[in-house]
N, C-alpha and C. Protein backbone atom coordinates (compact mmCIF):
# COMPACT_ATOMS: atom_id res chain seq x y z
N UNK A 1 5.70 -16.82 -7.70
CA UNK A 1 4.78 -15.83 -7.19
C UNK A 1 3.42 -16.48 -7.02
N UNK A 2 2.76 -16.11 -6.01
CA UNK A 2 1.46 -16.82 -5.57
C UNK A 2 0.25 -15.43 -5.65
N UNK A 3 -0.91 -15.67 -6.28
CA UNK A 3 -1.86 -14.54 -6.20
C UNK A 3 -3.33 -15.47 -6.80
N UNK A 4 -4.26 -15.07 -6.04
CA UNK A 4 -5.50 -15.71 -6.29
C UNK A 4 -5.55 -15.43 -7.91
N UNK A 5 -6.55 -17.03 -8.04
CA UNK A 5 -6.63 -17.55 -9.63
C UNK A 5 -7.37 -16.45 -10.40
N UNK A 6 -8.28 -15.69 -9.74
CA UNK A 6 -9.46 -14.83 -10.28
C UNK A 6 -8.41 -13.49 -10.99
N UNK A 7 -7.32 -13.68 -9.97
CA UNK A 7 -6.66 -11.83 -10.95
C UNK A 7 -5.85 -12.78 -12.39
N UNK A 8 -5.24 -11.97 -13.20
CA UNK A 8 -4.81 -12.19 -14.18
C UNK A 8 -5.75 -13.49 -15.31
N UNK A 9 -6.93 -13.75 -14.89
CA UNK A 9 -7.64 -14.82 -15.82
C UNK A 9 -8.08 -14.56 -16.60
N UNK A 10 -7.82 -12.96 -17.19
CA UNK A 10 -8.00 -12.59 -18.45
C UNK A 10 -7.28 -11.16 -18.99
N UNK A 11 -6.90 -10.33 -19.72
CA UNK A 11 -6.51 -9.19 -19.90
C UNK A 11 -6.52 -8.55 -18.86
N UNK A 12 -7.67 -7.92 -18.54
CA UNK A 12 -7.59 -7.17 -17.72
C UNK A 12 -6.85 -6.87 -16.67
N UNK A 13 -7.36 -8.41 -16.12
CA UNK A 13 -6.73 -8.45 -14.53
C UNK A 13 -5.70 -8.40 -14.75
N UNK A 14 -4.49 -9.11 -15.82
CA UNK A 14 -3.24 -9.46 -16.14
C UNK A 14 -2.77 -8.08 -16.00
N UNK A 15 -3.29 -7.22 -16.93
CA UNK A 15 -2.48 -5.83 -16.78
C UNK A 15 -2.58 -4.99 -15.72
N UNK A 16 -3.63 -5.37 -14.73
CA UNK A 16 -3.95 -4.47 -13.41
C UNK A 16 -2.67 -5.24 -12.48
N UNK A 17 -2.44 -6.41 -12.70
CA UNK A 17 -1.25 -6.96 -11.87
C UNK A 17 -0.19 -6.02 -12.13
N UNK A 18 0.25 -6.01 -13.73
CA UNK A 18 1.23 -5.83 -13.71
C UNK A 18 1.82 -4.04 -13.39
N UNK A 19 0.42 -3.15 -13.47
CA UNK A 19 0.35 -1.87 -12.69
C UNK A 19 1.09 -1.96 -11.37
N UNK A 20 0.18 -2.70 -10.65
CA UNK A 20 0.34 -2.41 -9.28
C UNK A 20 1.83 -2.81 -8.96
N UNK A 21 2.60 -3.61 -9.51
CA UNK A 21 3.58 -4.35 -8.73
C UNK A 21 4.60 -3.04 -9.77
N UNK A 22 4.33 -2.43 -10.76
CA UNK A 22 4.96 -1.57 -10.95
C UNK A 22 5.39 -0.10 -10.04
N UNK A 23 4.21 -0.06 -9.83
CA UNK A 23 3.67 1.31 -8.73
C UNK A 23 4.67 0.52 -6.94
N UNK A 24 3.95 -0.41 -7.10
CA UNK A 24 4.68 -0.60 -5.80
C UNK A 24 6.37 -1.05 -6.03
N UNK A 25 6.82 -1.00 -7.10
CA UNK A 25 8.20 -1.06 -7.04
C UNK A 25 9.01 0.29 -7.11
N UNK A 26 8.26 0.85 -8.03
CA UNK A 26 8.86 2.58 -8.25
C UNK A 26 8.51 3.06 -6.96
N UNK A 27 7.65 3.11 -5.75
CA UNK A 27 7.33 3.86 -4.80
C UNK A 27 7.41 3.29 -3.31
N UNK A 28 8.14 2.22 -3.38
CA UNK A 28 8.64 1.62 -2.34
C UNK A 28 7.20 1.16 -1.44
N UNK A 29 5.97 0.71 -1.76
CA UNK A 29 4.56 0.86 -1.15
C UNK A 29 4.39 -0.25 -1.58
N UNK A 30 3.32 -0.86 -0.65
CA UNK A 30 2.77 -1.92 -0.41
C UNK A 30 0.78 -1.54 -1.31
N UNK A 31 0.81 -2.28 -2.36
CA UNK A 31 -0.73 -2.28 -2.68
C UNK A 31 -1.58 -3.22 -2.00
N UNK A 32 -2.72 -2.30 -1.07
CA UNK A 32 -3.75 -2.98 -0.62
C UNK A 32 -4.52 -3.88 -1.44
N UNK A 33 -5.50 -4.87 -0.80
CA UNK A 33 -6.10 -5.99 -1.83
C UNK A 33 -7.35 -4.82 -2.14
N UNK A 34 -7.71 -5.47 -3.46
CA UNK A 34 -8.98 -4.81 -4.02
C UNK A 34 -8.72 -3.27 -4.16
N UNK A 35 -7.39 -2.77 -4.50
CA UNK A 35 -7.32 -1.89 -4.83
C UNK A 35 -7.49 -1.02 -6.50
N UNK A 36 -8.12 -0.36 -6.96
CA UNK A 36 -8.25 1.22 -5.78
C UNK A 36 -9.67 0.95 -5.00
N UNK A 37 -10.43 -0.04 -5.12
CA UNK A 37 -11.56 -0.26 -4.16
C UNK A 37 -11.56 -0.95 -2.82
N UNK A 38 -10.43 -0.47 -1.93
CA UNK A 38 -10.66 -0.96 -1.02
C UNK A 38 -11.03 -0.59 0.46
N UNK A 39 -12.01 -0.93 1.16
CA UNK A 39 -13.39 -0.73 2.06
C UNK A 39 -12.20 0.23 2.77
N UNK A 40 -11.16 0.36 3.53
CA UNK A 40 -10.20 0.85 4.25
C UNK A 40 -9.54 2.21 3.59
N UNK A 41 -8.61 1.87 2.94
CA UNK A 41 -7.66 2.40 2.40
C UNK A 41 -8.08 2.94 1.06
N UNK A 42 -8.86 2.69 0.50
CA UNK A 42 -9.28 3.17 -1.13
C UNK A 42 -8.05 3.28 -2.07
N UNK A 43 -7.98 4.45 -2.88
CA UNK A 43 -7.20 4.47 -3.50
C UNK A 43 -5.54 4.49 -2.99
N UNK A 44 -5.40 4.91 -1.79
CA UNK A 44 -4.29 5.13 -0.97
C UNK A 44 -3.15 3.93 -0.96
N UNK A 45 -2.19 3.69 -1.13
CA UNK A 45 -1.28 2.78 -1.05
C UNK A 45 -0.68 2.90 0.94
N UNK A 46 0.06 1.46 1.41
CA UNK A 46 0.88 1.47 2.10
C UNK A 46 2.21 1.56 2.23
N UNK A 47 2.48 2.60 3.06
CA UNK A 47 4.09 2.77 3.51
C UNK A 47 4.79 1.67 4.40
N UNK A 48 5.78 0.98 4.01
CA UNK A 48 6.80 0.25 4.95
C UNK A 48 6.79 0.82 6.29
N UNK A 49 6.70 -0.03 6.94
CA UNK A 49 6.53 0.18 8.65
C UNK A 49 7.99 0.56 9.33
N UNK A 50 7.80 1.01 10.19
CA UNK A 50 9.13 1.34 10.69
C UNK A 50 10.07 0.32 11.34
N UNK A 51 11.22 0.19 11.35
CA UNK A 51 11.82 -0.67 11.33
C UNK A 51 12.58 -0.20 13.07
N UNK A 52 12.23 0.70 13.86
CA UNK A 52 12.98 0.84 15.12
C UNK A 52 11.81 1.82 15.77
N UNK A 53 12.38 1.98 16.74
CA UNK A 53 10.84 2.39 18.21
C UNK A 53 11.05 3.98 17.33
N UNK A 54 12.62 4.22 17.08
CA UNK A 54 12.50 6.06 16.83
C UNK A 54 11.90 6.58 16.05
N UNK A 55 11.92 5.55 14.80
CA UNK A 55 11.41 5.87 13.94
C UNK A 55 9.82 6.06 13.79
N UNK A 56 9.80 4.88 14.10
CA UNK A 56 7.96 4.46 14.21
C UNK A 56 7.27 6.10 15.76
N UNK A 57 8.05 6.28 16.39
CA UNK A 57 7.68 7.31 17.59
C UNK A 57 7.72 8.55 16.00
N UNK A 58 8.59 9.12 15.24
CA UNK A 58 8.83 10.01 14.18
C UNK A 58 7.27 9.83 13.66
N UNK A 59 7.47 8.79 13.23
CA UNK A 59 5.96 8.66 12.11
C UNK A 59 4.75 8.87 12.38
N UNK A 60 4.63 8.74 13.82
CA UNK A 60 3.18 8.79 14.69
C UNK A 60 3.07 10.65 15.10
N UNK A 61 3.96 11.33 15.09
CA UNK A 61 4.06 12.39 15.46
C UNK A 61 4.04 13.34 13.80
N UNK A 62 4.78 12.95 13.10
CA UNK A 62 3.83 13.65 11.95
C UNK A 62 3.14 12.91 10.77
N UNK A 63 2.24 12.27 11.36
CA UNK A 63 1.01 11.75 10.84
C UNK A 63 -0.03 13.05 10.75
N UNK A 64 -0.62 13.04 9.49
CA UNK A 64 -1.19 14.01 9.02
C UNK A 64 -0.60 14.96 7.91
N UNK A 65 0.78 14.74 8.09
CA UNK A 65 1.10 15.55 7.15
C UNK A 65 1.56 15.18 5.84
N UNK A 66 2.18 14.05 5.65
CA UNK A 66 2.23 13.23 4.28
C UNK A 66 1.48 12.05 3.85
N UNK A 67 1.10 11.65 5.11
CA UNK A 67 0.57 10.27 5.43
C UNK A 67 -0.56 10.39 6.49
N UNK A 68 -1.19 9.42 6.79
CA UNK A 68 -2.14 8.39 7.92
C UNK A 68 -1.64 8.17 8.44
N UNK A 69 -1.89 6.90 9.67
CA UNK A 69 -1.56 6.09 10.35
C UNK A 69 -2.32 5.68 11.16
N UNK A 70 -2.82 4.24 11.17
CA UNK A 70 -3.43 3.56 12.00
C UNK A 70 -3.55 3.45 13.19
N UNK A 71 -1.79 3.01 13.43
CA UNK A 71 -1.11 2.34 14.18
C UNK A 71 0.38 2.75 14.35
N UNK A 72 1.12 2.30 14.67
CA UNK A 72 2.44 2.50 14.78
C UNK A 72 2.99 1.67 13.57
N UNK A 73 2.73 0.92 13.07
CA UNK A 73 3.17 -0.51 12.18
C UNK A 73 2.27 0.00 10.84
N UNK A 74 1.22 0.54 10.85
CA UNK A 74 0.15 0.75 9.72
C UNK A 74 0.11 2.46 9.15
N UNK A 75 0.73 2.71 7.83
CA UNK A 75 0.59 3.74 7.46
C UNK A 75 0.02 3.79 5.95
N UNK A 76 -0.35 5.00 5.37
CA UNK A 76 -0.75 5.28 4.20
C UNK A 76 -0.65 6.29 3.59
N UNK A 77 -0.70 6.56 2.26
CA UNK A 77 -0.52 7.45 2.35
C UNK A 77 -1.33 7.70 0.46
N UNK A 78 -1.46 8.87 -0.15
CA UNK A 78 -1.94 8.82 -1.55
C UNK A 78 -0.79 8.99 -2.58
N UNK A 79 -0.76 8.49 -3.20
CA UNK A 79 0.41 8.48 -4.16
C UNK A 79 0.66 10.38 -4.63
């Protein structure tokens, strides 16, 4: 596993790693960098992108209601 030297170089960070990769395993989501402070997304995690045109056309059409979306490829959503 590869992750800049600055996270885990002491307690803290060590256990904020091991949060997030928890959260993002139980919830199938992608954690943004500098999260929950991040300039974009804040506390919000990312959803897996759609993997076919139907789907990704699905997701863009009810955006707003569980989730964001950027983009077609870029979603979010709050835990």
């Amino acid at each position: 596993m590869y992750y800049p030297q600055d996270i885990g170089s002491n307690m803290d960070g060590l256990l904020r790693l091991v949060k997030i990769l928890q959260i993002a395993d139980a919830n199938n989501v992608a954690i943004p960098a500098n999260c929950p402070n991040n300039e974009i997304f804040g506390d919000r995690v990312i959803i897996p992108h759609a993997r076919d045109v139907k789907t990704a056309k699905e997701k863009l059409a009810n955006t707003g209601k569980d989730y964001q979306c950027l983009n077609w490829c870029l979603c979010y959503k709050k835990l």
